[in-house]
PDB file of N, CA and C in Angstrom:
ATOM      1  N   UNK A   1     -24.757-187.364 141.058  1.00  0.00           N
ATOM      2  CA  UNK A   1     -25.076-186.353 142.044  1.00  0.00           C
ATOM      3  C   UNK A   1     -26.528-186.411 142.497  1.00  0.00           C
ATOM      4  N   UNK A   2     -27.479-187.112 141.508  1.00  0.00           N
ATOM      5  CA  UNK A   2     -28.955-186.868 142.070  1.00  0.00           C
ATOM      6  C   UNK A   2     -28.902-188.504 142.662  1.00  0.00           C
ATOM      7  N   UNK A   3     -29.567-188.573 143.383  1.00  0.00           N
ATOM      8  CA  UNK A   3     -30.695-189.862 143.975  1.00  0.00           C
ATOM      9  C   UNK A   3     -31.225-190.788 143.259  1.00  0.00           C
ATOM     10  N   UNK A   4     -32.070-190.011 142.517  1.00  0.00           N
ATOM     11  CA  UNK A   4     -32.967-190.666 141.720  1.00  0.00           C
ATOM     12  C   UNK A   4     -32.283-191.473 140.125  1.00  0.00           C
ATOM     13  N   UNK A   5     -32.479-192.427 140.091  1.00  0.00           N
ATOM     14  CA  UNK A   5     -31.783-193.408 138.814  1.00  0.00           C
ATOM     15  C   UNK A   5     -32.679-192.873 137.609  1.00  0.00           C
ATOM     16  N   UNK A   6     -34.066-192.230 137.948  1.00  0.00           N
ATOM     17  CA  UNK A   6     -34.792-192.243 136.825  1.00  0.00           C
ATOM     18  C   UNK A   6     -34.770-192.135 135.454  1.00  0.00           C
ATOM     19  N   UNK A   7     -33.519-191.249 134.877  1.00  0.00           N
ATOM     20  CA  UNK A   7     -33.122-191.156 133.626  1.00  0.00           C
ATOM     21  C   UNK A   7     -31.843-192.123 133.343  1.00  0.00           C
ATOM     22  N   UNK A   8     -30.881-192.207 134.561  1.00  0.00           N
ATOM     23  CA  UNK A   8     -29.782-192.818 134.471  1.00  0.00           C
ATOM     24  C   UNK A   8     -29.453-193.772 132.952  1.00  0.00           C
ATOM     25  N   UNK A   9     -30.724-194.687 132.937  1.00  0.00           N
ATOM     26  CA  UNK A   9     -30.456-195.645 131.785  1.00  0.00           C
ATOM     27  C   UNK A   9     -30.620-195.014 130.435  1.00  0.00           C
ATOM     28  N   UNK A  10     -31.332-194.030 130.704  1.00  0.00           N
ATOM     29  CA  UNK A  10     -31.685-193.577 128.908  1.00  0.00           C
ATOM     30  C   UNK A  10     -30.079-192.133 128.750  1.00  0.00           C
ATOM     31  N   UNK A  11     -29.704-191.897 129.873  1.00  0.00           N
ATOM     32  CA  UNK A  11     -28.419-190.810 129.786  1.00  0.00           C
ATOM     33  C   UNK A  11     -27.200-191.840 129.145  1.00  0.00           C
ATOM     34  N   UNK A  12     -27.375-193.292 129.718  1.00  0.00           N
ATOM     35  CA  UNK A  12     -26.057-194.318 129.522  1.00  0.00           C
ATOM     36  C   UNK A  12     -26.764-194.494 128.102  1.00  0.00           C
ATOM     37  N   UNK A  13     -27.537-194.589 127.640  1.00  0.00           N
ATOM     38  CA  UNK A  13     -27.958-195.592 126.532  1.00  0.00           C
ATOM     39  C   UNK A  13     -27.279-193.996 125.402  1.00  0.00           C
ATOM     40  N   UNK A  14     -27.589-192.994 125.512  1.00  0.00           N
ATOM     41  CA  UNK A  14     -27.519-191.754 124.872  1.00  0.00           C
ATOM     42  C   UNK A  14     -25.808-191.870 124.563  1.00  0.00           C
ATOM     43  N   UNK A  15     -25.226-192.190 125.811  1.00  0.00           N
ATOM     44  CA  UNK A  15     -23.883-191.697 126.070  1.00  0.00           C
ATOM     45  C   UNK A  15     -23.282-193.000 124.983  1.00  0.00           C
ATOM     46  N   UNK A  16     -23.813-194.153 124.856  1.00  0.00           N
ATOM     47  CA  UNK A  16     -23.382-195.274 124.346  1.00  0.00           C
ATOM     48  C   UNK A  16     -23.394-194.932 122.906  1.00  0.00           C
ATOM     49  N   UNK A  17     -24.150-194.847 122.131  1.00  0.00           N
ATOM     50  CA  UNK A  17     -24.632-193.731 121.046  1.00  0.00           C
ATOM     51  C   UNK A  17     -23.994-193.596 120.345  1.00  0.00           C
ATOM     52  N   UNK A  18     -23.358-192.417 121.069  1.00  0.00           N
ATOM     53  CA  UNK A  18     -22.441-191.104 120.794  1.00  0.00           C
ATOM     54  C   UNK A  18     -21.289-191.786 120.721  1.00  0.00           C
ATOM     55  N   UNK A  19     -20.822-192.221 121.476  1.00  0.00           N
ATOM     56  CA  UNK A  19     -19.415-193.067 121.825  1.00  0.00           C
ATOM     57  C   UNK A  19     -19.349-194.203 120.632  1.00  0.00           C
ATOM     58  N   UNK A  20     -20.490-195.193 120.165  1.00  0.00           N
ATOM     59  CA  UNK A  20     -20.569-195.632 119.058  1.00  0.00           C
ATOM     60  C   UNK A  20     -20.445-195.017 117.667  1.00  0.00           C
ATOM     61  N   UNK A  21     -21.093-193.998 117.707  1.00  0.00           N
ATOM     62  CA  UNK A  21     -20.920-193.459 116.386  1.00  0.00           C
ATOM     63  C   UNK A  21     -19.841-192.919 116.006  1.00  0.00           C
ATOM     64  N   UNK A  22     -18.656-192.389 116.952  1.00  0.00           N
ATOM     65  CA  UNK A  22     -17.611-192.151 117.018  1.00  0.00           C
ATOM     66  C   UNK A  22     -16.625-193.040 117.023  1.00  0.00           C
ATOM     67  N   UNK A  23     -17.206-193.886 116.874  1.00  0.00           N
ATOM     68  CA  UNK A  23     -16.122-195.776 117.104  1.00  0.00           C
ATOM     69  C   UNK A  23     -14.902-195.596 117.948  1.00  0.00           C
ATOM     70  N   UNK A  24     -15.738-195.144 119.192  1.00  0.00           N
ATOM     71  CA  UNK A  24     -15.269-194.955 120.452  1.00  0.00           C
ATOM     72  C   UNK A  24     -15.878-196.952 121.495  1.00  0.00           C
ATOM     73  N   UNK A  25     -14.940-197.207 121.029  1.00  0.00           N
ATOM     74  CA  UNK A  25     -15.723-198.776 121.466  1.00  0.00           C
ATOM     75  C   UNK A  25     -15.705-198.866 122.653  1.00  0.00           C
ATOM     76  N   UNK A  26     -14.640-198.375 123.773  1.00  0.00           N
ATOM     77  CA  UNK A  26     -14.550-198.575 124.698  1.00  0.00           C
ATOM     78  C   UNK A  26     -15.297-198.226 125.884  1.00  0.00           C
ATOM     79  N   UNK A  27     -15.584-196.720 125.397  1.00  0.00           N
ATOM     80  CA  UNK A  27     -16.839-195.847 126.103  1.00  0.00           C
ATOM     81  C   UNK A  27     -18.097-196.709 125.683  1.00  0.00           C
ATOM     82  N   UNK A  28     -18.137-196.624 124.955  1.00  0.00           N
ATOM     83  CA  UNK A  28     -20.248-197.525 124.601  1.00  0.00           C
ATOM     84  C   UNK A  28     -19.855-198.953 124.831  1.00  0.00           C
ATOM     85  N   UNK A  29     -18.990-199.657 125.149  1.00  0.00           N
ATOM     86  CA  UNK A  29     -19.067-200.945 125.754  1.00  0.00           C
ATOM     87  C   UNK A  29     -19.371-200.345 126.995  1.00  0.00           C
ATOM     88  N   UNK A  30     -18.802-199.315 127.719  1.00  0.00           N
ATOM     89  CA  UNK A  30     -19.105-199.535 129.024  1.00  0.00           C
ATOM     90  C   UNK A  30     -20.367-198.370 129.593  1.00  0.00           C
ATOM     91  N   UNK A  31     -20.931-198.085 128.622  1.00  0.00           N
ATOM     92  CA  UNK A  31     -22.132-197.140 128.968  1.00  0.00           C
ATOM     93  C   UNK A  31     -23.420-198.074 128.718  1.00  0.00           C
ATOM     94  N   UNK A  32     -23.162-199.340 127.905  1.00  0.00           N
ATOM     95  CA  UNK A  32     -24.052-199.868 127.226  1.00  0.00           C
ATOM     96  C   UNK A  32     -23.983-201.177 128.562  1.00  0.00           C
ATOM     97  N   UNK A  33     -22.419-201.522 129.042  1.00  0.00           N
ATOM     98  CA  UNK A  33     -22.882-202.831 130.428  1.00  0.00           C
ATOM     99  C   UNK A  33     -23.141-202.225 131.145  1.00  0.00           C
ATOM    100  N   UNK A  34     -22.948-200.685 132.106  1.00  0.00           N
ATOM    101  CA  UNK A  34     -23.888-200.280 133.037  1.00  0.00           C
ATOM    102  C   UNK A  34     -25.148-200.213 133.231  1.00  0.00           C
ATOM    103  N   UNK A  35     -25.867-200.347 131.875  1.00  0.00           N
ATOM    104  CA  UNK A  35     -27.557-200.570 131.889  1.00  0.00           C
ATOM    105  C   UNK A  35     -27.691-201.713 132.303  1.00  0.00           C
ATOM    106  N   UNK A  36     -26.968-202.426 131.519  1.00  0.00           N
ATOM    107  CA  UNK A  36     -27.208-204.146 131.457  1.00  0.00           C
ATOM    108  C   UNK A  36     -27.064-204.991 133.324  1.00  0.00           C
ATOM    109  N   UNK A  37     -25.539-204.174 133.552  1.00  0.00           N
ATOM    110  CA  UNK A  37     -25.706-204.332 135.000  1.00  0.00           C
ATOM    111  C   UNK A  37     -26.602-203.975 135.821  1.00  0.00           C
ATOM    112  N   UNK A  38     -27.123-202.850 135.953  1.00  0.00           N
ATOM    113  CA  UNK A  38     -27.472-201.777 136.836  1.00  0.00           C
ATOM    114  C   UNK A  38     -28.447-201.706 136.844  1.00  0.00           C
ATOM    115  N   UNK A  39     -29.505-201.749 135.718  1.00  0.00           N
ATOM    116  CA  UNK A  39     -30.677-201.622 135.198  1.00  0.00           C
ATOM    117  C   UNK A  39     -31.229-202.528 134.382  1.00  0.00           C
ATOM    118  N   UNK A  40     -30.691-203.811 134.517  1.00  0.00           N
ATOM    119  CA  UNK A  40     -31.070-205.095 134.012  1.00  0.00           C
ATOM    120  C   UNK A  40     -33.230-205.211 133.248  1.00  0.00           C
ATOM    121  N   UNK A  41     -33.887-204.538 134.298  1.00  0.00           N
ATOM    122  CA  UNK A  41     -35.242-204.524 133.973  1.00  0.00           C
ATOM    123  C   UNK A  41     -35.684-203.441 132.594  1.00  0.00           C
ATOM    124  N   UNK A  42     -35.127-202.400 132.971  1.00  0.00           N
ATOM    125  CA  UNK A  42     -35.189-201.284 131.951  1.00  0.00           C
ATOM    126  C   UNK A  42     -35.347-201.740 130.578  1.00  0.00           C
ATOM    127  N   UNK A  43     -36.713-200.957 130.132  1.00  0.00           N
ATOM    128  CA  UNK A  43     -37.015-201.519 129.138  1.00  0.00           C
ATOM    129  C   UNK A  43     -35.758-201.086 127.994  1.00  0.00           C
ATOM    130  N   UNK A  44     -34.567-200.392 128.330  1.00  0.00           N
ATOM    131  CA  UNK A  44     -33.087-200.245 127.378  1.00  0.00           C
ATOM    132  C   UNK A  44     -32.144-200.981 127.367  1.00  0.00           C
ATOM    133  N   UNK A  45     -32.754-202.112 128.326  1.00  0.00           N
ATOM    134  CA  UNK A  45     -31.646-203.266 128.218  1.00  0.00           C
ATOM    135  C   UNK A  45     -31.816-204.248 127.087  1.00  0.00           C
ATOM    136  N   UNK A  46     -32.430-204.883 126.850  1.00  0.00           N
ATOM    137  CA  UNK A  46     -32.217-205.983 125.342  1.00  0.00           C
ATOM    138  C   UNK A  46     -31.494-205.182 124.103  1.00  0.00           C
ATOM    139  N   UNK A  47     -31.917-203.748 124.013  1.00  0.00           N
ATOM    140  CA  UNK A  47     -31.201-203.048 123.033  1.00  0.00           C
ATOM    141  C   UNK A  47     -29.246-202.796 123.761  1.00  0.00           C
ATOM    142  N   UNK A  48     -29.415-202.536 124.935  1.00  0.00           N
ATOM    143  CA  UNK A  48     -28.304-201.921 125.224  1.00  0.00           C
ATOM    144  C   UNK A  48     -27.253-203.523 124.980  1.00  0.00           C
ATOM    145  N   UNK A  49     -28.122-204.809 125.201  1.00  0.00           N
ATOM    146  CA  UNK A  49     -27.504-205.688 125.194  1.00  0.00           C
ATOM    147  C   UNK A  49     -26.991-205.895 123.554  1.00  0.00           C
ATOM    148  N   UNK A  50     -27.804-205.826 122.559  1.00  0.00           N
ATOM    149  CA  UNK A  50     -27.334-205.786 121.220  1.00  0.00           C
ATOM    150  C   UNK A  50     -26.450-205.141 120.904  1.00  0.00           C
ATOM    151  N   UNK A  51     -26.557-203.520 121.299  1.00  0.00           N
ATOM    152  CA  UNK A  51     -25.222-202.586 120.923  1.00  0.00           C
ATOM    153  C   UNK A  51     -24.334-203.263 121.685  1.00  0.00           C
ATOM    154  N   UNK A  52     -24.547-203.453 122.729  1.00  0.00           N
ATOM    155  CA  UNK A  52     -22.830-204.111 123.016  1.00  0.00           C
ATOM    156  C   UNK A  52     -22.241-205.340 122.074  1.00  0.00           C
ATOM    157  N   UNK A  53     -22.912-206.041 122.107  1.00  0.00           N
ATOM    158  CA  UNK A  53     -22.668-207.063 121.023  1.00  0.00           C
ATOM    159  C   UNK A  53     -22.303-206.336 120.030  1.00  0.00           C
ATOM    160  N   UNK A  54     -22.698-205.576 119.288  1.00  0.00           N
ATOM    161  CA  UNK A  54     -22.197-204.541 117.621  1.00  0.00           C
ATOM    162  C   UNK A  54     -21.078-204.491 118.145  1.00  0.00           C
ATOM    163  N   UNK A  55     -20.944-203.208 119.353  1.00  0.00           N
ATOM    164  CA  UNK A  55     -19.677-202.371 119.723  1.00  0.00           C
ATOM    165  C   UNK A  55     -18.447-203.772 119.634  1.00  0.00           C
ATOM    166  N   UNK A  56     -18.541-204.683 120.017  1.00  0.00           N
ATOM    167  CA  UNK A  56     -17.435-205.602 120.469  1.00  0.00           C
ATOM    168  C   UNK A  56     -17.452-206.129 119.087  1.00  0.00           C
ATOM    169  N   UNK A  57     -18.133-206.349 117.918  1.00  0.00           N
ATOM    170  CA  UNK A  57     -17.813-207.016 116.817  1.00  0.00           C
ATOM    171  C   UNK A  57     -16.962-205.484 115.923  1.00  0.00           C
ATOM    172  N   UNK A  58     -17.821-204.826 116.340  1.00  0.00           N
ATOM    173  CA  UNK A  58     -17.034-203.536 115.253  1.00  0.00           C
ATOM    174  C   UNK A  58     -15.304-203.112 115.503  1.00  0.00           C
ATOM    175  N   UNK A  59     -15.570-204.204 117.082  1.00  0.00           N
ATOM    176  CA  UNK A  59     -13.947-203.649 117.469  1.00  0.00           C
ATOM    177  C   UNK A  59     -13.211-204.716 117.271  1.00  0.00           C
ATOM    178  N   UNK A  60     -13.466-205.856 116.616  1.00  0.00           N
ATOM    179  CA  UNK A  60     -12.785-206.636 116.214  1.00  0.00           C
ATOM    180  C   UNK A  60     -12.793-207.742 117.394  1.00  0.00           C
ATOM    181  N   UNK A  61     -13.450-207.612 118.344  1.00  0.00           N
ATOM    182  CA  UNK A  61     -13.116-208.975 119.725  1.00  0.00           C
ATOM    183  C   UNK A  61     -14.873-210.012 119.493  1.00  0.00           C
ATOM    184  N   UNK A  62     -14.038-210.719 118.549  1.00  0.00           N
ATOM    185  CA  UNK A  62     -15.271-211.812 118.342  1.00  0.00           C
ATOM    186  C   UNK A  62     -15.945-212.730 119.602  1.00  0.00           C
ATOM    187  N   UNK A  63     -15.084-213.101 119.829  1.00  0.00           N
ATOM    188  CA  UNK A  63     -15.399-213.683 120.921  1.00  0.00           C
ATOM    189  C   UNK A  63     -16.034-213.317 121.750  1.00  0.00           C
ATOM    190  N   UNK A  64     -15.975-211.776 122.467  1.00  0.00           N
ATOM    191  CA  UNK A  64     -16.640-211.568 123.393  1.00  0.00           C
ATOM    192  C   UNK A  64     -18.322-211.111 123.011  1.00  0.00           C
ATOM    193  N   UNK A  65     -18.134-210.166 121.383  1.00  0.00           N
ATOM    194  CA  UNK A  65     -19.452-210.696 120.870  1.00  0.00           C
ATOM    195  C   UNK A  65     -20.223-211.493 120.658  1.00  0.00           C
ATOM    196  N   UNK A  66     -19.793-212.581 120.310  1.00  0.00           N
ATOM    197  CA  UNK A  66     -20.336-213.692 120.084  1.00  0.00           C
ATOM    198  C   UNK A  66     -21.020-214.090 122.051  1.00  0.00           C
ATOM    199  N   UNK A  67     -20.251-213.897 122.539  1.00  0.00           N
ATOM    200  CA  UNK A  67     -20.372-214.178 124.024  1.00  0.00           C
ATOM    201  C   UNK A  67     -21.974-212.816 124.453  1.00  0.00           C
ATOM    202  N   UNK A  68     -21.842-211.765 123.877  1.00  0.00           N
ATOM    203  CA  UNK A  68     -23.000-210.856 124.203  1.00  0.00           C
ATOM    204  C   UNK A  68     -24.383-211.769 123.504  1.00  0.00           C
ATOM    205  N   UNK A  69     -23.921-211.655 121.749  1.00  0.00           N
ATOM    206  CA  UNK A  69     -25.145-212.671 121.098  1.00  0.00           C
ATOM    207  C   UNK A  69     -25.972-213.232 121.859  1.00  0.00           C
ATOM    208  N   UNK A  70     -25.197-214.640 122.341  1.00  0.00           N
ATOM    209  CA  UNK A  70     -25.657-215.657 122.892  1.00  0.00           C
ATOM    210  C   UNK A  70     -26.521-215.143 124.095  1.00  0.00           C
ATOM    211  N   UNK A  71     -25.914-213.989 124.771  1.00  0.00           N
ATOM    212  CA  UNK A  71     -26.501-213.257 125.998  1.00  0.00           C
ATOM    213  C   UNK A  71     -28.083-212.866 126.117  1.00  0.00           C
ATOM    214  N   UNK A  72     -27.879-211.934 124.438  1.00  0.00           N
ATOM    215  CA  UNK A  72     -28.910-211.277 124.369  1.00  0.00           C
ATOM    216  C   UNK A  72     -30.185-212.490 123.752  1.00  0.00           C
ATOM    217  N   UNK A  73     -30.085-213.560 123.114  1.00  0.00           N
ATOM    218  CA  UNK A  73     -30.751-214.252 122.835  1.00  0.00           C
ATOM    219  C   UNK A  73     -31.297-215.275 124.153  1.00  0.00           C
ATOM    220  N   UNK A  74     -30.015-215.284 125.188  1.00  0.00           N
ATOM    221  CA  UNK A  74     -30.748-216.262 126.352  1.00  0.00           C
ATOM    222  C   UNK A  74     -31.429-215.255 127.197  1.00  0.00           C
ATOM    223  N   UNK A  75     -31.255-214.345 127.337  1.00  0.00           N
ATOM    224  CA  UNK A  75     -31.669-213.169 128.312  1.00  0.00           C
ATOM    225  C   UNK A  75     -32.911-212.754 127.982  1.00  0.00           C
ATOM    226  N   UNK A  76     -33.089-212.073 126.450  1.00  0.00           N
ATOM    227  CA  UNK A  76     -34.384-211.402 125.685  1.00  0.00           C
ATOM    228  C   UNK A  76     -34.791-212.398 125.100  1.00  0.00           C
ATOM    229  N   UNK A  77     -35.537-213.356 125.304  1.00  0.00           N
ATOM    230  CA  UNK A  77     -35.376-214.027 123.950  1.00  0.00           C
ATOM    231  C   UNK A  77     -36.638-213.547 122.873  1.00  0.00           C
ATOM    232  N   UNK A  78     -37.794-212.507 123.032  1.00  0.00           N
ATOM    233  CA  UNK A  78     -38.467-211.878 122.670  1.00  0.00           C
ATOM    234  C   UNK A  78     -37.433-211.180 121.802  1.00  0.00           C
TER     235      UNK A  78
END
């Protein structure tokens, strides 16, 4: 509803969280790639990129973790 993105990434990163700690995988996979998409610069992306990687190993889809891993290591490599 607002304009402004300014919190947007730290509301998704919050929402990812919550949805994680609840081993709600499906919600924090996709609160955690809207940063990654959307907000690629944000200094909550290398993290948001790791939790996704967790979220997808905790849910049992190796592959696509393994596929974030590799992400977050070619992407961040800091």
């Amino acid at each position: 509803d607002y304009p402004s993105p300014k919190y947007a990434p730290r509301i998704s990163y919050l929402l990812g969280q919550f949805a994680q700690e609840l081993e709600n995988w499906d919600e924090a996979i996709e609160s955690y790639e809207l940063i990654i998409r959307q907000y690629p610069d944000s200094q909550l992306a290398p993290d948001a990129q790791f939790k996704l990687a967790q979220c997808y190993e905790e849910a049992g889809d190796f592959d696509n973790a393994l596929e974030a891993y590799v992400t977050l290591a070619a992407t961040y490599p800091k």
